[in-house]
N, C-alpha and C. Protein backbone atom coordinates (compact mmCIF):
# COMPACT_ATOMS: atom_id res chain seq x y z
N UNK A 1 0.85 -1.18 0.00
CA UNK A 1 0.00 0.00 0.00
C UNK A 1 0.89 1.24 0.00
N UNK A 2 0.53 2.02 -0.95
CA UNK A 2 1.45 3.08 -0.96
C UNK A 2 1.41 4.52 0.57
N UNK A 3 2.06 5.01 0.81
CA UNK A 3 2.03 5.86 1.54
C UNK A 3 1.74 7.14 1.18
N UNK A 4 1.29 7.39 2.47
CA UNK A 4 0.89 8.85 2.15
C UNK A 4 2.47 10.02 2.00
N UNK A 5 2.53 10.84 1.51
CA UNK A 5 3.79 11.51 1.18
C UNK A 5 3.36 12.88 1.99
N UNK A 6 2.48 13.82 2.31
CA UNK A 6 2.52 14.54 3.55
C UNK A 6 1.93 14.03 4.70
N UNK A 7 3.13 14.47 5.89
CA UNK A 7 3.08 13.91 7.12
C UNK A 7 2.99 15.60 7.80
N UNK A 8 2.94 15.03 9.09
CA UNK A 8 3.28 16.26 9.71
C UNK A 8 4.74 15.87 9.68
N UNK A 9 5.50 16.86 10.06
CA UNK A 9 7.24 17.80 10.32
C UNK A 9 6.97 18.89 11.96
N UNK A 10 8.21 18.71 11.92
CA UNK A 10 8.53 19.91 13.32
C UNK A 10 9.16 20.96 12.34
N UNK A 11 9.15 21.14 10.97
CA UNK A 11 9.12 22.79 10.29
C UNK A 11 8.56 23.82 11.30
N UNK A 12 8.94 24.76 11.31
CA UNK A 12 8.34 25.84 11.93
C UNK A 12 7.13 26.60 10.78
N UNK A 13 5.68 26.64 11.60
CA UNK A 13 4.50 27.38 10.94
C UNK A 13 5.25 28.76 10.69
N UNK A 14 5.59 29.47 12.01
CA UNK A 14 6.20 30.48 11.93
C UNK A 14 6.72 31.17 10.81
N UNK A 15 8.04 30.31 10.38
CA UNK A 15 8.88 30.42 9.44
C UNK A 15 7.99 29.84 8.20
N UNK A 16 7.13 29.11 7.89
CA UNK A 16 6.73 29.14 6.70
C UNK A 16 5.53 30.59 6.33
N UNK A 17 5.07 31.26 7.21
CA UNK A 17 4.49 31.63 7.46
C UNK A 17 4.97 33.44 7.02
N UNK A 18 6.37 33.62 7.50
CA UNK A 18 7.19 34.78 7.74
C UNK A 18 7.52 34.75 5.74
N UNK A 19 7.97 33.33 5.77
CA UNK A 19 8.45 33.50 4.22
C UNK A 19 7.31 33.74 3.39
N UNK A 20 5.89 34.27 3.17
CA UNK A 20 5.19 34.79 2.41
C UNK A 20 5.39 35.93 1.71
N UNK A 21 5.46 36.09 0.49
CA UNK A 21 6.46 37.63 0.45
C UNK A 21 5.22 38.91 0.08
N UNK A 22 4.40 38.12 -0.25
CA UNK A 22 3.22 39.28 -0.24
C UNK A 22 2.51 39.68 1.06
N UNK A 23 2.44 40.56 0.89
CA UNK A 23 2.12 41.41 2.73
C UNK A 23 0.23 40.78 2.95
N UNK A 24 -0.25 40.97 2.01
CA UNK A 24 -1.70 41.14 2.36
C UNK A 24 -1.78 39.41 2.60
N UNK A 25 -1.45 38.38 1.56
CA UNK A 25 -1.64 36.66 1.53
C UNK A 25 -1.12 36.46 2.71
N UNK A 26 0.51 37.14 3.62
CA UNK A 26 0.74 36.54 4.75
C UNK A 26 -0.29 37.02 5.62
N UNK A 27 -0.88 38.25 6.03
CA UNK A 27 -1.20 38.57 6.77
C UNK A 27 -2.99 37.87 6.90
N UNK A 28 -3.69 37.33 5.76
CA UNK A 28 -4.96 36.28 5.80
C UNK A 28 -4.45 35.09 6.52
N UNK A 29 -2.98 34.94 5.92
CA UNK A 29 -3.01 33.40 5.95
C UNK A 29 -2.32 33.27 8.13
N UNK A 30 -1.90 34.60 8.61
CA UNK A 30 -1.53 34.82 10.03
C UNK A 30 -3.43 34.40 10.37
N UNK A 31 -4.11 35.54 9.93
CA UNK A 31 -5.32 35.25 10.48
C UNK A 31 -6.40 34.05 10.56
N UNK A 32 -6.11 33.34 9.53
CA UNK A 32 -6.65 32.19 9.25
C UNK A 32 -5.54 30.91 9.54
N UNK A 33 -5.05 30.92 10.37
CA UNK A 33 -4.19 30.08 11.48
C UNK A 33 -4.78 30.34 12.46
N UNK A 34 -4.88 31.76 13.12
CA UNK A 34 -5.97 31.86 14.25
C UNK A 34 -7.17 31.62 14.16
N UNK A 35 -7.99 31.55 13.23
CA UNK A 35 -8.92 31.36 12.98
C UNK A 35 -9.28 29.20 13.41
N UNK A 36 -8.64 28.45 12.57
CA UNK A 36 -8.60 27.67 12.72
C UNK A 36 -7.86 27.09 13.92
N UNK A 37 -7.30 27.52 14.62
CA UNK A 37 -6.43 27.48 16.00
C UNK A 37 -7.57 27.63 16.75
N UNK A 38 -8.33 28.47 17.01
CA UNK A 38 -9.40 28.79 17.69
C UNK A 38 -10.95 27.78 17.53
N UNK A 39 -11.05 27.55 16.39
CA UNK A 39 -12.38 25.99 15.78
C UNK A 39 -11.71 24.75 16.22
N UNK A 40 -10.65 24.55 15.87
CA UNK A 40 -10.14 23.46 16.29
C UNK A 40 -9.36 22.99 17.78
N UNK A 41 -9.33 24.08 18.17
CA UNK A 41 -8.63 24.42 19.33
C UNK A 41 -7.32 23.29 19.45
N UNK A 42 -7.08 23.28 18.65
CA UNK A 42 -5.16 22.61 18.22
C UNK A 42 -4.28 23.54 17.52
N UNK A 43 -2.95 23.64 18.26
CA UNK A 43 -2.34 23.90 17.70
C UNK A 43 -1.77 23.85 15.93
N UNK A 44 -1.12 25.24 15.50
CA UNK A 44 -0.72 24.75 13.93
C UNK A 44 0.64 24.03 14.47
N UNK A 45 0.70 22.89 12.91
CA UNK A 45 1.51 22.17 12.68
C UNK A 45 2.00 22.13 11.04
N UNK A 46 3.35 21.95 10.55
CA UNK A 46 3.23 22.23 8.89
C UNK A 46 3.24 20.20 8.81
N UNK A 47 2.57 20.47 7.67
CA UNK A 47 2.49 19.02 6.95
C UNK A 47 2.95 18.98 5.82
N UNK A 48 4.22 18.48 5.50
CA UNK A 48 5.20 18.48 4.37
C UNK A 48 5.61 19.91 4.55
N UNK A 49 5.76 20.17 3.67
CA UNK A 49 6.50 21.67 3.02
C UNK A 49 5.61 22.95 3.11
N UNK A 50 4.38 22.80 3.02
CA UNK A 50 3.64 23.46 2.58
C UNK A 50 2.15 24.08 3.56
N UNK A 51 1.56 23.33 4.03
CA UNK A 51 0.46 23.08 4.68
C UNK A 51 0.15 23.23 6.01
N UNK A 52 -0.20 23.53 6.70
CA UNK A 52 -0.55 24.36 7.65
C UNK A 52 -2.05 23.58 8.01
N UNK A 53 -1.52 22.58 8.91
CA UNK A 53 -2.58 21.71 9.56
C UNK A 53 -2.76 22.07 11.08
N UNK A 54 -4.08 21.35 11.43
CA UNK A 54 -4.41 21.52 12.74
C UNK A 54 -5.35 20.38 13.24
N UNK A 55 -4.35 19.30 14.53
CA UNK A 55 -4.86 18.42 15.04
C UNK A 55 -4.83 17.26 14.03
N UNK A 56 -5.14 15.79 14.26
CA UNK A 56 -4.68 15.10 13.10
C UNK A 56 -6.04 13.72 12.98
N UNK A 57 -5.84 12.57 12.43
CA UNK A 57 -6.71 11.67 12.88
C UNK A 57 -6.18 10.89 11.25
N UNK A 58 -6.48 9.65 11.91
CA UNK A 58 -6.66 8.24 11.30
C UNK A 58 -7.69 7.67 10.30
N UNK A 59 -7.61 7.75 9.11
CA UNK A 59 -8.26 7.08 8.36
C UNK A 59 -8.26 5.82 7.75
N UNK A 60 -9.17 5.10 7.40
CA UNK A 60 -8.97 4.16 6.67
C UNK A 60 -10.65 3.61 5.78
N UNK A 61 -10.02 3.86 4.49
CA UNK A 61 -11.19 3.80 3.46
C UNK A 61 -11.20 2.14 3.25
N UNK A 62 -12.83 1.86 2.67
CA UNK A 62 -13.45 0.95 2.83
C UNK A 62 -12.44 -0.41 1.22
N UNK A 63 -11.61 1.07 0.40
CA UNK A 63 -10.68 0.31 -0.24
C UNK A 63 -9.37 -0.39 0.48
N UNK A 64 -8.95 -0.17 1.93
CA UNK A 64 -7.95 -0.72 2.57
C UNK A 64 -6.80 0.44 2.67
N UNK A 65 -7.18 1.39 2.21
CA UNK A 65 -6.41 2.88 1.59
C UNK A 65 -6.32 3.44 3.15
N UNK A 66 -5.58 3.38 3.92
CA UNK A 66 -5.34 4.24 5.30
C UNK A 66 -4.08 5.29 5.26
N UNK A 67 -4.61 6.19 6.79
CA UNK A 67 -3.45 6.93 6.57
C UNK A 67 -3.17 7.94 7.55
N UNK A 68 -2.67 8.98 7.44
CA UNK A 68 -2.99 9.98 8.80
C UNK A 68 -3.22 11.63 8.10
N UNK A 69 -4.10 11.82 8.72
CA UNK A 69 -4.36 13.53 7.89
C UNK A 69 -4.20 14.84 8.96
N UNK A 70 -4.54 15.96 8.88
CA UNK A 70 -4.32 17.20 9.67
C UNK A 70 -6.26 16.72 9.58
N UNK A 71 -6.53 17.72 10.48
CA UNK A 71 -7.93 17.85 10.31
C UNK A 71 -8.72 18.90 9.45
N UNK A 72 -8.49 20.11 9.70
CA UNK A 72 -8.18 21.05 8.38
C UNK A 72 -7.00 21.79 8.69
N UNK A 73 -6.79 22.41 7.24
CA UNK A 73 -5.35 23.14 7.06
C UNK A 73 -5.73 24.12 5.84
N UNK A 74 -4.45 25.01 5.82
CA UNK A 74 -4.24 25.86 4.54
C UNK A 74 -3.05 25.66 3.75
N UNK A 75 -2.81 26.57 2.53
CA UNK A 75 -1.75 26.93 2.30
C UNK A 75 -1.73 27.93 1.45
N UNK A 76 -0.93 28.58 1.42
CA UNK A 76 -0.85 29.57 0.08
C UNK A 76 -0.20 28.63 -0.65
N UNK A 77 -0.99 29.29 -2.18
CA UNK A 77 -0.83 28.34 -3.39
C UNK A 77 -0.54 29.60 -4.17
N UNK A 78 0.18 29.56 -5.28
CA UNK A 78 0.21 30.90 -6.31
C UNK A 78 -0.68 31.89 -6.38
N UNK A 79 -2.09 31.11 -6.63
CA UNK A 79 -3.14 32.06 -6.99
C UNK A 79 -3.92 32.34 -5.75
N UNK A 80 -4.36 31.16 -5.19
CA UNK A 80 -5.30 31.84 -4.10
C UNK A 80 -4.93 30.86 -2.89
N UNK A 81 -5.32 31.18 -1.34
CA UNK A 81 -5.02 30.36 -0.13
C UNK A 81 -6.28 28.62 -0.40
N UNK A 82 -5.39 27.98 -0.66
CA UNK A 82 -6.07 26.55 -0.49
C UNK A 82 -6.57 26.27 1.07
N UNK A 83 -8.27 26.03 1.16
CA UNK A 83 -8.36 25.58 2.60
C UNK A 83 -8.85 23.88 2.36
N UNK A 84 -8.53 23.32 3.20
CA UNK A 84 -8.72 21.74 3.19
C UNK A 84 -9.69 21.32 4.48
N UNK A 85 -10.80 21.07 3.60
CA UNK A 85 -11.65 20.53 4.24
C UNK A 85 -12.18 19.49 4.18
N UNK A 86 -13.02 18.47 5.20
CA UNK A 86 -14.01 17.45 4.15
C UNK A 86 -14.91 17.05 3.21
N UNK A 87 -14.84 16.82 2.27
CA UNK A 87 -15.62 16.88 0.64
C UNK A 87 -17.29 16.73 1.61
N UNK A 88 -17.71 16.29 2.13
CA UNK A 88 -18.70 16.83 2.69
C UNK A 88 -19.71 16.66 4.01
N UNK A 89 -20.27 17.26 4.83
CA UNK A 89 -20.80 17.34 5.73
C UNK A 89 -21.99 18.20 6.17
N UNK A 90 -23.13 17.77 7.05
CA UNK A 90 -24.04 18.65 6.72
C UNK A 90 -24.28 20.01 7.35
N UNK A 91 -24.60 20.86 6.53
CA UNK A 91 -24.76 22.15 6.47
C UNK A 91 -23.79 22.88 4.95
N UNK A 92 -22.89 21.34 4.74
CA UNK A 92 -21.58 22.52 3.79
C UNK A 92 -22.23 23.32 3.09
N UNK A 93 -23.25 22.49 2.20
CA UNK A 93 -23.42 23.81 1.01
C UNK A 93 -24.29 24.73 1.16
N UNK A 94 -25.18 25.19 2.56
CA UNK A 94 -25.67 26.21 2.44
C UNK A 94 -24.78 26.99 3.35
N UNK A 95 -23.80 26.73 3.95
CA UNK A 95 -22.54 27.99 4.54
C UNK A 95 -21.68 28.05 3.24
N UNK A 96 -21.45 27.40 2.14
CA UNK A 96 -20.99 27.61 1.07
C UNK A 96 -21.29 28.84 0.24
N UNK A 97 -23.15 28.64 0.20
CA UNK A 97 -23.58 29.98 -0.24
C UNK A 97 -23.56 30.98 0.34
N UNK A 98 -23.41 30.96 1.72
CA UNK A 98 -23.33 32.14 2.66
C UNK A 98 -21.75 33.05 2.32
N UNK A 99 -21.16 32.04 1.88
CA UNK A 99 -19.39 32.22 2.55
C UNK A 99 -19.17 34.04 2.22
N UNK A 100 -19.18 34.03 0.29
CA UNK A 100 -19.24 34.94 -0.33
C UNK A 100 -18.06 34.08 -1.33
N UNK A 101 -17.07 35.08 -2.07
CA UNK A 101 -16.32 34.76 -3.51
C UNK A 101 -15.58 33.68 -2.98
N UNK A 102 -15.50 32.85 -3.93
CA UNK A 102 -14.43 31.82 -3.75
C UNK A 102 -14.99 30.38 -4.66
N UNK A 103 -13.97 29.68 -5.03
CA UNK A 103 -13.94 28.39 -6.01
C UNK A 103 -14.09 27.02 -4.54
N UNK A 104 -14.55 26.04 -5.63
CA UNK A 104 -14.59 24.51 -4.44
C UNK A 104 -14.09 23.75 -5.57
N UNK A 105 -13.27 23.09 -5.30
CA UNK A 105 -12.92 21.56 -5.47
C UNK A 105 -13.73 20.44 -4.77
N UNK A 106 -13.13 19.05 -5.16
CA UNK A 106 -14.08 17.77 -3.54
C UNK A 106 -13.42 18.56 -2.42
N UNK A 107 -12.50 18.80 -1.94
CA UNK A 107 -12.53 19.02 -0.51
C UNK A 107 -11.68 20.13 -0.37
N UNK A 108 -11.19 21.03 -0.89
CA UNK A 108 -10.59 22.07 -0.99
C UNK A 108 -10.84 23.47 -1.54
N UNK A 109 -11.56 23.99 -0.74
CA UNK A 109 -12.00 25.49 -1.14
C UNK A 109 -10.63 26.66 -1.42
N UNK A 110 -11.01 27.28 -2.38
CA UNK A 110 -10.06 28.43 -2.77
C UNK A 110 -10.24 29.46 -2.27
N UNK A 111 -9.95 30.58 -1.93
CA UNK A 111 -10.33 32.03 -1.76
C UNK A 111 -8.90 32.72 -2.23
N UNK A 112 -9.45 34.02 -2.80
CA UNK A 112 -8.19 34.81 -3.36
C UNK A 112 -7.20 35.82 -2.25
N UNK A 113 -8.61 35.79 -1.48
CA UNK A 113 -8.27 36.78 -0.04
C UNK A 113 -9.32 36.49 1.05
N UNK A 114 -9.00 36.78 2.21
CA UNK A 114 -10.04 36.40 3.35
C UNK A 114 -10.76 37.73 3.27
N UNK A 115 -10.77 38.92 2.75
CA UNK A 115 -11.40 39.62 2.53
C UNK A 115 -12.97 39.59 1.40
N UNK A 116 -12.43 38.56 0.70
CA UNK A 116 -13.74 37.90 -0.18
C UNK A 116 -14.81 37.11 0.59
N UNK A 117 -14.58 36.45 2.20
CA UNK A 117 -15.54 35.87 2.44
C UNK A 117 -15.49 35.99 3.84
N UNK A 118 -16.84 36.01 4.03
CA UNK A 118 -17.48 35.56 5.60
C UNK A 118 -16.75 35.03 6.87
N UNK A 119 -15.93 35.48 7.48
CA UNK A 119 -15.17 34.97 8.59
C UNK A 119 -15.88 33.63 9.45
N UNK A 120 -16.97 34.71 10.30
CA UNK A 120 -17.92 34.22 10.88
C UNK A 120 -18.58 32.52 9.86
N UNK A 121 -18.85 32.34 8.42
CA UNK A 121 -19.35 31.64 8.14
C UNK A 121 -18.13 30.80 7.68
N UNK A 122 -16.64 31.14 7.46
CA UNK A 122 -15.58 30.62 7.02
C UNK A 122 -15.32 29.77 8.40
N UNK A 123 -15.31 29.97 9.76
CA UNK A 123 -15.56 29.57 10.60
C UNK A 123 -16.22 28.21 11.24
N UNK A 124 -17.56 28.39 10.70
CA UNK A 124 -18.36 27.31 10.66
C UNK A 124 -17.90 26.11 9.85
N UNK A 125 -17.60 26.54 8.53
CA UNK A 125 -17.50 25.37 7.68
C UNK A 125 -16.06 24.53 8.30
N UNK A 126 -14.81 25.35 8.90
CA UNK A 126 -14.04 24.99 10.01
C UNK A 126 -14.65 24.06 10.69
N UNK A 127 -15.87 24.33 11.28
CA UNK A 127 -16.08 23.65 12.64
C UNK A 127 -17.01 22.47 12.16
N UNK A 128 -17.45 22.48 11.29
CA UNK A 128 -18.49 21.62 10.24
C UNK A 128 -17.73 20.35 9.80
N UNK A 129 -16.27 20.63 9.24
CA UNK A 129 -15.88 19.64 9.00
C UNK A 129 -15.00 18.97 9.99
N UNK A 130 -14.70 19.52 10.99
CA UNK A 130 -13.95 18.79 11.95
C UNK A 130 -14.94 17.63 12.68
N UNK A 131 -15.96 18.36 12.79
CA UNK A 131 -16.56 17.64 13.74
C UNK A 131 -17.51 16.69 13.06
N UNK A 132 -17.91 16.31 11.99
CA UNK A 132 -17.82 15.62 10.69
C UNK A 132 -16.57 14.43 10.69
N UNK A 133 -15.43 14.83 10.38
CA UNK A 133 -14.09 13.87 10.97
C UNK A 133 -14.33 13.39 12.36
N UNK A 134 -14.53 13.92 13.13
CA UNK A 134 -14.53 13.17 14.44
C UNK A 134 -15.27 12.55 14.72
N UNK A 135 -16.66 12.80 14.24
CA UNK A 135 -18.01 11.72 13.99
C UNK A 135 -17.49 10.17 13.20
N UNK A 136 -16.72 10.53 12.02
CA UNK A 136 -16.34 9.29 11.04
C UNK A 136 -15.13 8.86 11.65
N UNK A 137 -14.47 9.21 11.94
CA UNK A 137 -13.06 8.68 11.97
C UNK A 137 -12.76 8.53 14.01
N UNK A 138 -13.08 9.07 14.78
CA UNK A 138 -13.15 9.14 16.21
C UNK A 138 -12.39 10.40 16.64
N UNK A 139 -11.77 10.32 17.73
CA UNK A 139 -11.07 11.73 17.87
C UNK A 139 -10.05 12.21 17.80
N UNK A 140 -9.43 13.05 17.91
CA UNK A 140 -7.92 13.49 17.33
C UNK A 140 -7.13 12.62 17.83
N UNK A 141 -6.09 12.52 17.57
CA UNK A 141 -4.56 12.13 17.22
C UNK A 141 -3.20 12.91 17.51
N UNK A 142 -2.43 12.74 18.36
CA UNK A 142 -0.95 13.20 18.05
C UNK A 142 -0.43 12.47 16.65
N UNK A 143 -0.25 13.49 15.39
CA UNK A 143 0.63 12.56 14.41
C UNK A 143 1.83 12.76 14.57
């Protein structure tokens, strides 16, 4: 079975965080660490290189496919901050319509800026899918 290739790391959030070179993307992506620091009430952790997880948990799909994940996370991506959530849980898509601008993937919402959407409802969908994971999968994890 192949492995999963992001883990968590003892990288510093900090330092991935500091190296943003655009002022306005670091300063969403400072706030939306607190943001999710505060729903999840776990500490950030980076997962691989990139990612900016919080709290972790154990999966294993009904294909034999297991593994270990963050619970949600971000990252800045070129174009817009990637948030990682669960492809779905109930309430997503009517806090979806609430949110305001922004793209969806299965489980990864885009936004260009946290200024495009709903804190308060960016929030929820935070707390929507965690607790969604913890319903399916049980409860957090040290990874």
């Amino acid at each position: 079975m192949a492995e999963n290739k992001t883990k968590a790391t003892d990288a510093s959030v900090e330092s991935y965080l500091s190296a943003i070179e655009d002022e306005t993307r670091r300063k969403d992506c400072e706030a939306l660490a607190k943001l999710m620091a505060k729903a999840t009430k776990e500490p950030p952790k980076m997962w691989g290189t990139s990612i900016v997880g919080f709290g972790s948990y154990h999966y294993k799909y009904e294909s034999g496919h297991e593994g270990d994940s963050c619970l949600v996370g971000f990252s800045s991506r070129k174009g817009d901050i990637s948030v990682y959530l669960l492809a779905g849980f109930p309430g997503r898509d009517e806090l979806l319509a609430r949110l305001g601008r922004h793209k969806m993937g299965k489980a990864c919402l885009y936004v260009r800026r946290l200024s495009d959407v709903d804190p308060k409802v960016l929030e929820q969908l935070v707390v929507g899918s965690v607790t969604e994971i913890k319903r399916r999968y049980g409860s957090t994890q040290d990874a």
